[in-house]
Protein backbone atom coordinates (compact mmCIF):
# COMPACT_ATOMS: atom_id res chain seq x y z
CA UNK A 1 39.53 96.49 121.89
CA UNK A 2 40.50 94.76 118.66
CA UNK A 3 37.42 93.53 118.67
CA UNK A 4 35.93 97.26 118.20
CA UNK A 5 38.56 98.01 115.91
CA UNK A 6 38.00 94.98 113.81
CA UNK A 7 34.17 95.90 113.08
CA UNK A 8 35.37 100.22 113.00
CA UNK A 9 37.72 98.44 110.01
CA UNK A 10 34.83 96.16 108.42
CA UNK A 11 32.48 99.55 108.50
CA UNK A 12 34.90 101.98 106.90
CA UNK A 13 35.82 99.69 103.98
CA UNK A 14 31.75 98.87 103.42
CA UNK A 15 31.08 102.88 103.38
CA UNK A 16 33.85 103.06 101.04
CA UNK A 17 32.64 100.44 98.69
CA UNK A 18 29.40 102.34 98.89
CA UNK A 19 30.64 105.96 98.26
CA UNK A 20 32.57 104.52 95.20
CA UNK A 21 29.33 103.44 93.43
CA UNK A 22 28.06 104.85 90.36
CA UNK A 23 25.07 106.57 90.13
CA UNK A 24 22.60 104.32 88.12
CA UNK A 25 18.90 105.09 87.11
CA UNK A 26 18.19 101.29 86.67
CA UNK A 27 20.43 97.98 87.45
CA UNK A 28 23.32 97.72 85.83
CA UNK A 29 24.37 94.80 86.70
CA UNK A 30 24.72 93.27 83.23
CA UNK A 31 26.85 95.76 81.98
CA UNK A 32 29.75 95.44 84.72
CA UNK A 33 32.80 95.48 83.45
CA UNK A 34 32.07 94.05 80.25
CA UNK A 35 34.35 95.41 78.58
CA UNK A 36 36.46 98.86 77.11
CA UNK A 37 34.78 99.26 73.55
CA UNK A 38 31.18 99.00 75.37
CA UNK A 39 32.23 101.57 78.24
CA UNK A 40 33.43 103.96 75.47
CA UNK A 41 29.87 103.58 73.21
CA UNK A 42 27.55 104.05 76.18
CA UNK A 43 29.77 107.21 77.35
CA UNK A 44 30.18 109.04 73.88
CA UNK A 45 26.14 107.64 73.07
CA UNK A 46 25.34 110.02 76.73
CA UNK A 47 27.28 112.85 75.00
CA UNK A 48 25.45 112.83 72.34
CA UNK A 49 22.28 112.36 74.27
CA UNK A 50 23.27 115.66 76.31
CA UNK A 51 24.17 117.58 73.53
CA UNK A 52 20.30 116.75 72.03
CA UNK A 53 19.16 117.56 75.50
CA UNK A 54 20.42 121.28 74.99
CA UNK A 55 19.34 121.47 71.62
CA UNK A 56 16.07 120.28 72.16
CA UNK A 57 15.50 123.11 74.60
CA UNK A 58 17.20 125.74 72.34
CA UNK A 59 14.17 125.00 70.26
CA UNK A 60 11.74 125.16 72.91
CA UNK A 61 12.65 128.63 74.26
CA UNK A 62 12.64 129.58 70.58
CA UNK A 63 9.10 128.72 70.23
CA UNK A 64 8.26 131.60 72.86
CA UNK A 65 9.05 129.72 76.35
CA UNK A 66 11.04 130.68 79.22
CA UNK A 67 13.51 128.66 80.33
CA UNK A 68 12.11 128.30 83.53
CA UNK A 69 9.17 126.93 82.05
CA UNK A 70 10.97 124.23 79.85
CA UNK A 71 12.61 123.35 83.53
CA UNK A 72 9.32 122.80 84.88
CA UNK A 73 8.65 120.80 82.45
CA UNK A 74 11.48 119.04 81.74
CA UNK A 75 11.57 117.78 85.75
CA UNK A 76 8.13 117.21 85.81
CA UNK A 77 8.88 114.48 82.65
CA UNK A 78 11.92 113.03 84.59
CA UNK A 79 9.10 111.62 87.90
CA UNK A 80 6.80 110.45 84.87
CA UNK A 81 9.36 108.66 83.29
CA UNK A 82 11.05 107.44 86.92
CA UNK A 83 7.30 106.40 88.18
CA UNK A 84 7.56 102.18 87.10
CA UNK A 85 10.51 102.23 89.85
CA UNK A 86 7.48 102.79 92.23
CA UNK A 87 6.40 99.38 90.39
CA UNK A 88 8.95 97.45 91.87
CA UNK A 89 10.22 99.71 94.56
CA UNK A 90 6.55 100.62 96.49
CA UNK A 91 6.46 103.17 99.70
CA UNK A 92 10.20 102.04 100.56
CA UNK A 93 11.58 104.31 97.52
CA UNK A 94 10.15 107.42 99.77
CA UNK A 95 11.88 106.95 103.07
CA UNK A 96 14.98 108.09 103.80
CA UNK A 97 17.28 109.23 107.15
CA UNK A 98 19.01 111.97 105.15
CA UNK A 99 16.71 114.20 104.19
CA UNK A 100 18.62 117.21 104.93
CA UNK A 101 21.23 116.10 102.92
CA UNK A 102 18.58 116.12 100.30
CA UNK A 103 17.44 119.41 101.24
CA UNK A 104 20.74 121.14 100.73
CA UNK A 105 21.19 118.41 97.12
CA UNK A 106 18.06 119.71 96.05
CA UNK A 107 18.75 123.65 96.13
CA UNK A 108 22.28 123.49 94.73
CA UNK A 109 20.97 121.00 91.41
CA UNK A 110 18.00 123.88 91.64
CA UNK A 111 20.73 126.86 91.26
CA UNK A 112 22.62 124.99 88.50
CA UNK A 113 19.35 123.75 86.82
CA UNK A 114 18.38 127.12 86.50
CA UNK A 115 21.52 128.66 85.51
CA UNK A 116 22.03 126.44 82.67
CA UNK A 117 18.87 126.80 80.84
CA UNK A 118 18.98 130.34 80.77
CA UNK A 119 22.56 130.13 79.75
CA UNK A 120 21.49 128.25 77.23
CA UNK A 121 19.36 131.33 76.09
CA UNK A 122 22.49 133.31 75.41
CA UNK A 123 25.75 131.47 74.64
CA UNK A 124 26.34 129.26 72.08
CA UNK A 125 25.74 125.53 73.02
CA UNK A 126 29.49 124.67 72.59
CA UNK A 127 31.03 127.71 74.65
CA UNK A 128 28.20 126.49 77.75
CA UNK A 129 29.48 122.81 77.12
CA UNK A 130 33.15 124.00 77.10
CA UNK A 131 33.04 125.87 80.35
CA UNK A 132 31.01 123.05 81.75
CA UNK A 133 34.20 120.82 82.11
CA UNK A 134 35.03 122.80 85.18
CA UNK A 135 32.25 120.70 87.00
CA UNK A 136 34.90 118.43 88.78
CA UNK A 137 37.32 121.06 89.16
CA UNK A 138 34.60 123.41 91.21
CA UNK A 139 34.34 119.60 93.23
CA UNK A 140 37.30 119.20 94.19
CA UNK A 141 37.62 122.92 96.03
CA UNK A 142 33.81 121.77 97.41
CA UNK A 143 35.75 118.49 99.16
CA UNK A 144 38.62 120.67 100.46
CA UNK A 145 36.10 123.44 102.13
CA UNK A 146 32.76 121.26 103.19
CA UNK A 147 34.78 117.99 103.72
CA UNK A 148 37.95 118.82 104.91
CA UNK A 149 39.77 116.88 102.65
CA UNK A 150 43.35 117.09 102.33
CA UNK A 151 45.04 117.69 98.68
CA UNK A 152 48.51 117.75 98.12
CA UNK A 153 50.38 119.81 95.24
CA UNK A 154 49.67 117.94 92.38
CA UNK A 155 46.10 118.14 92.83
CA UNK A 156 46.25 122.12 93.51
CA UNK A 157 48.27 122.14 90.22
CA UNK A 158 45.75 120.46 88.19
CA UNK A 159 43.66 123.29 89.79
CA UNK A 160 45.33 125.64 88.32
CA UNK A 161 45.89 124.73 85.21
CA UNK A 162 42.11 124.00 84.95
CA UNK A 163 41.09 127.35 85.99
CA UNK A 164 43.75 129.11 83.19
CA UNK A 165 41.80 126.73 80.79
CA UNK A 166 38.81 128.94 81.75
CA UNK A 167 40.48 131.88 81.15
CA UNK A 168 40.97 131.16 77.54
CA UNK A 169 37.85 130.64 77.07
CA UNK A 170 36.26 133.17 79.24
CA UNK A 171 38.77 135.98 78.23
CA UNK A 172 37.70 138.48 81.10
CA UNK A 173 38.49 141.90 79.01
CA UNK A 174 36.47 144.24 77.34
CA UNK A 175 32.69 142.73 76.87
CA UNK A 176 33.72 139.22 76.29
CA UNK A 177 31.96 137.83 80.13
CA UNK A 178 28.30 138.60 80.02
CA UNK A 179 25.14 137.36 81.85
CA UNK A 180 25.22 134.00 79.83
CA UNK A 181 29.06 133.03 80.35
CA UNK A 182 27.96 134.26 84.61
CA UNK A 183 25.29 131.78 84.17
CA UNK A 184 27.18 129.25 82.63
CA UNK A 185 29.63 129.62 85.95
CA UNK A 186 27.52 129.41 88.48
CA UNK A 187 25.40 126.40 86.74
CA UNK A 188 28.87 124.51 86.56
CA UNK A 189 30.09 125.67 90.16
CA UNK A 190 26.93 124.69 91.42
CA UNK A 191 26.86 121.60 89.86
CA UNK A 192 30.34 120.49 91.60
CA UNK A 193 29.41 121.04 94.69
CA UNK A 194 26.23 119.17 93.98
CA UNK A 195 28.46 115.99 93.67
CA UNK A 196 29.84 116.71 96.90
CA UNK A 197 26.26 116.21 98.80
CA UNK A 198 25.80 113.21 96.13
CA UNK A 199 29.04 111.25 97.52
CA UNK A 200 27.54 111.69 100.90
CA UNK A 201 24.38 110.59 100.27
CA UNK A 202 25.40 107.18 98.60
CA UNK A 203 27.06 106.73 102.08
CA UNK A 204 23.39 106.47 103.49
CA UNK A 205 20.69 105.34 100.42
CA UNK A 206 21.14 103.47 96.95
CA UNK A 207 21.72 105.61 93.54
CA UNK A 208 17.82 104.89 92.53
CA UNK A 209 16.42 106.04 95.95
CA UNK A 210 18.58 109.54 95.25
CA UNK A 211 17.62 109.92 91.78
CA UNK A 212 14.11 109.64 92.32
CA UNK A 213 13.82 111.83 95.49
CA UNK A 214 16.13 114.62 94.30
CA UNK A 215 13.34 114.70 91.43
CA UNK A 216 10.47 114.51 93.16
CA UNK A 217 11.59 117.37 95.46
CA UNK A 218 12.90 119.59 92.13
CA UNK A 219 9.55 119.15 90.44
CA UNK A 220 7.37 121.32 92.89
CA UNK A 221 10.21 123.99 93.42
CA UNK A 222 11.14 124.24 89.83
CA UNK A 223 6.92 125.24 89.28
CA UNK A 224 7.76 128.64 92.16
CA UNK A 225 10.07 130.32 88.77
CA UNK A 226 8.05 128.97 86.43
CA UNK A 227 4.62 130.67 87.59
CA UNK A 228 6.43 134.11 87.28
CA UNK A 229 6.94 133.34 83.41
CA UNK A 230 4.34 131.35 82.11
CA UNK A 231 3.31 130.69 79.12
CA UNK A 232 1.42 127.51 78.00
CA UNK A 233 3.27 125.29 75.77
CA UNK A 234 1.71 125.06 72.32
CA UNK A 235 1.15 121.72 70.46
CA UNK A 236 4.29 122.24 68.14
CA UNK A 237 6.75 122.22 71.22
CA UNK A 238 4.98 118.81 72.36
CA UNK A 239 7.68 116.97 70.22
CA UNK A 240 10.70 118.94 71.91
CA UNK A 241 9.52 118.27 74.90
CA UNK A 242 9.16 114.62 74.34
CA UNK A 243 13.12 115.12 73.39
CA UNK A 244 13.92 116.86 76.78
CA UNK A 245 12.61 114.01 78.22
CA UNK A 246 14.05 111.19 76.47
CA UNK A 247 17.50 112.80 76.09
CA UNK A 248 18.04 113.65 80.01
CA UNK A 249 16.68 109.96 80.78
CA UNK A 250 18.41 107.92 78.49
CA UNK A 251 21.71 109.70 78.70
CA UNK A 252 21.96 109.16 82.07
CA UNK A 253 21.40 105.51 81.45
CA UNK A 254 23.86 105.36 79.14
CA UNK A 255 26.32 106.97 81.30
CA UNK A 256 25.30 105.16 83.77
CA UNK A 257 26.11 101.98 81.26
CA UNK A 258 29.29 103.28 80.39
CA UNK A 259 31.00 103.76 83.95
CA UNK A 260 29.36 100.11 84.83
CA UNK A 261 31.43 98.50 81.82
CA UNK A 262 34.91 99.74 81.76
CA UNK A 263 37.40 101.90 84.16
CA UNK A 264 36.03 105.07 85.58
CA UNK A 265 39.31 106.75 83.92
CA UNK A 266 38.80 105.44 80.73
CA UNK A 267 35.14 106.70 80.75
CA UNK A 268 35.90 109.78 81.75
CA UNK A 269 38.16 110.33 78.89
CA UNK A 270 35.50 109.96 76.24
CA UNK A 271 33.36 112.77 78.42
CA UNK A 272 35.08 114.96 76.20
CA UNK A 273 33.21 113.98 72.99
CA UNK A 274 30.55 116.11 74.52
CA UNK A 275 32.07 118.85 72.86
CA UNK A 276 32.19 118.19 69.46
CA UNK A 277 28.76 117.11 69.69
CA UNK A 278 27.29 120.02 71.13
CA UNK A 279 29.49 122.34 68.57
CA UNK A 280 27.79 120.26 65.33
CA UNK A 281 24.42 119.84 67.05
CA UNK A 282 24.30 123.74 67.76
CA UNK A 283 25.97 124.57 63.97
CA UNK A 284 23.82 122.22 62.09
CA UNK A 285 20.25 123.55 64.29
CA UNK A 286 21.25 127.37 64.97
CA UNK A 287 24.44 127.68 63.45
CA UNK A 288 26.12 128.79 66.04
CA UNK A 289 30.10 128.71 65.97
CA UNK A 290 32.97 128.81 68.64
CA UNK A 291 36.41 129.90 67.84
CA UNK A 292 39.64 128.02 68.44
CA UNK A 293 40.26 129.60 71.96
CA UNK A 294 37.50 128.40 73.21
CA UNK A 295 38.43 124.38 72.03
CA UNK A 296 41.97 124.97 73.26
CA UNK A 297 40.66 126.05 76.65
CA UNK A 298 37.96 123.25 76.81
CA UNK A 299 40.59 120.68 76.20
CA UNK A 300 43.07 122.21 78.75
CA UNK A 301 39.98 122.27 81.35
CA UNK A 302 38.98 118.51 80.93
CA UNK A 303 42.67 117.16 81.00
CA UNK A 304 43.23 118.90 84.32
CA UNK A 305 39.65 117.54 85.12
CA UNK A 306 40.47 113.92 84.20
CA UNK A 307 44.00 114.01 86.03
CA UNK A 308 42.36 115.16 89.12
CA UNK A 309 39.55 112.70 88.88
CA UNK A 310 41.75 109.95 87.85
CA UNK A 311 44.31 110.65 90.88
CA UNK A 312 41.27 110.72 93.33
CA UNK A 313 40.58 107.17 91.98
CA UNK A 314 43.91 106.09 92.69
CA UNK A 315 44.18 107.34 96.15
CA UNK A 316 40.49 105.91 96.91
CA UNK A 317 41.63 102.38 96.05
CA UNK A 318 44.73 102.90 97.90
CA UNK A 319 42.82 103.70 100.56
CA UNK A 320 40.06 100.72 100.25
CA UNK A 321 42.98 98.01 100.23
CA UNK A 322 44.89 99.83 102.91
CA UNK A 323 41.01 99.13 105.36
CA UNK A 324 40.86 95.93 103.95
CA UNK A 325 44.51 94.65 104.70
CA UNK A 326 44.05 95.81 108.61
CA UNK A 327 40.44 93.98 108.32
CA UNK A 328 42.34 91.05 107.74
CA UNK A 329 45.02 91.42 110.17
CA UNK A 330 42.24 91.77 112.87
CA UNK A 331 40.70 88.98 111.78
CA UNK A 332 43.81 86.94 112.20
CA UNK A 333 44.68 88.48 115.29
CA UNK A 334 40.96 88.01 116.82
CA UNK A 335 39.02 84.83 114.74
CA UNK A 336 36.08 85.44 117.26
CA UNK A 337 35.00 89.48 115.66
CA UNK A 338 34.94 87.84 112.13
């Protein structure tokens, strides 16, 4: 019996190790932990990155293109520039046992995919980045509902404080919430409970293995919008595609970078920078302006956000030594299920 137990132990803390992995596009081995100041320049460089990403297809839809075109597009790029995993990878980066995990990963990213490139059409790029910082706060309710997972007060606190965050942004009176702002919701709702399905599915494959599946899978569905509203991209919008492209890859990769070389909580803090980014980047390119609401909102949202992420850490790692101290104890009791 404490044999069983033993190896029950021993499996929980290994699926816990896994679930707490980052989600990186490449190795990332080099860059573990190496240190605070190169955590925080790989995080705020990813801001930056996403901020372009937006811009970049501003500019495209401005040329005359739908925004479910440029998503076409833009997820056809990401499985061109994902193909040299294939390289080193082969037929094993295909297979999977959790395909319908997948499935359901796949049509939420769709939904918030979709939602915020047309947003993108309508609000400013800083009000969609603002109201984008509810991403972890729309995860947490996802755990509670789909996973059962128990939060105490402090967490539901930091709940609602977010959500009064979006309030001050969203200001629901008069005509102040229209179609972009609703898109700009459900693109951010959507995209928390996305990271729900992602924490399960590190239980069962490796961060590359998701990345390029999900992918894959968007490419062909993304096309089923697109057809509706095509219009064949001109040679002028070939260089803001190329910066789709590069600007979703390598700011993953930098984020990716980032969370590899310092504490998740200290990474998370910089997330933030996002903002001002995406505020100058949509000024300087469209100038476009948000008003001092909408920053004292933003920066209510992401301190709730980085409280509850932070505290989910915490309890994690709690939880990790607490499987790892009765490992040990079975070991000692029973040398023989080591």
């Amino acid at each position: 019996m404490l044999a069983v137990q033993s190896r029950r132990v021993r499996k929980t803390v290994r699926q816990g190790e896994i679930a707490d992995m980052p989600m990186p596009l490449f190795r990332t081995s080099a860059f573990e932990k190496s240190g605070p100041i190169a955590g925080v320049f790989w995080v705020t460089l990813s801001m930056a990155l996403f901020a372009g990403l937006a811009a970049f297809a501003r500019g495209a839809m401005n040329a005359g293109l739908h925004p479910f075109v440029i998503l076409f597009i833009r997820n056809c790029l990401a499985v061109a520039l994902l193909s040299p995993l294939l390289f080193w990878r082969g037929a094993e980066l295909f297979r999977s046992e959790a395909l319908p995990l997948y499935f359901g990963r796949v049509a939420m990213s769709f939904v918030s995919m979709m939602a915020w490139f047309y947003s993108i059409l309508l609000i400013p790029i800083g009000e969609l980045t603002a109201i984008s910082f509810l991403g972890p706060l729309f995860g947490t309710l996802g755990a509670i509902f789909f996973l059962g997972e128990r939060v105490r007060w402090r967490r539901w606190a930091a709940l609602v404080v977010g959500f009064t965050g979006a309030m001050i942004i969203l200001r629901p009176t008069g005509n102040s919430i229209g179609l972009g702002q609703i898109c700009a919701l459900i693109s951010t709702m959507a995209g928390g409970l996305t990271a729900v399905l992602v924490k399960q599915l590190t239980s069962r494959d490796d961060p590359d293995k998701i990345v390029y599946i999900s992918n894959l899978m968007l490419a062909p569905l993304s096309l089923i919008p697109a057809l509706f509203f095509w219009t064949t991209p001109g040679a002028e919008t070939v260089p803001l595609f190329l910066g789709i492209g590069l600007c979703a890859v390598l700011g993953h990769v930098a984020l990716v970078r980032g969370y590899a070389a310092t504490d998740a909580s200290l990474a998370q803090t910089f997330e933030f920078s996002k903002l001002p980014f995406s505020v100058a980047v949509g000024y300087a390119a469209f100038g476009e302006v948000i008003d001092g609401l909408t920053w004292v909102g933003a920066a209510i949202i992401f301190a709730s956000a980085v409280y509850i992420t932070n505290r989910e850490a915490k309890l994690r790692r709690e939880a990790k030594a607490h499987a790892l101290a009765q490992a040990e104890a079975l070991k000692a009791k029973v040398p023989s299920a080591a």
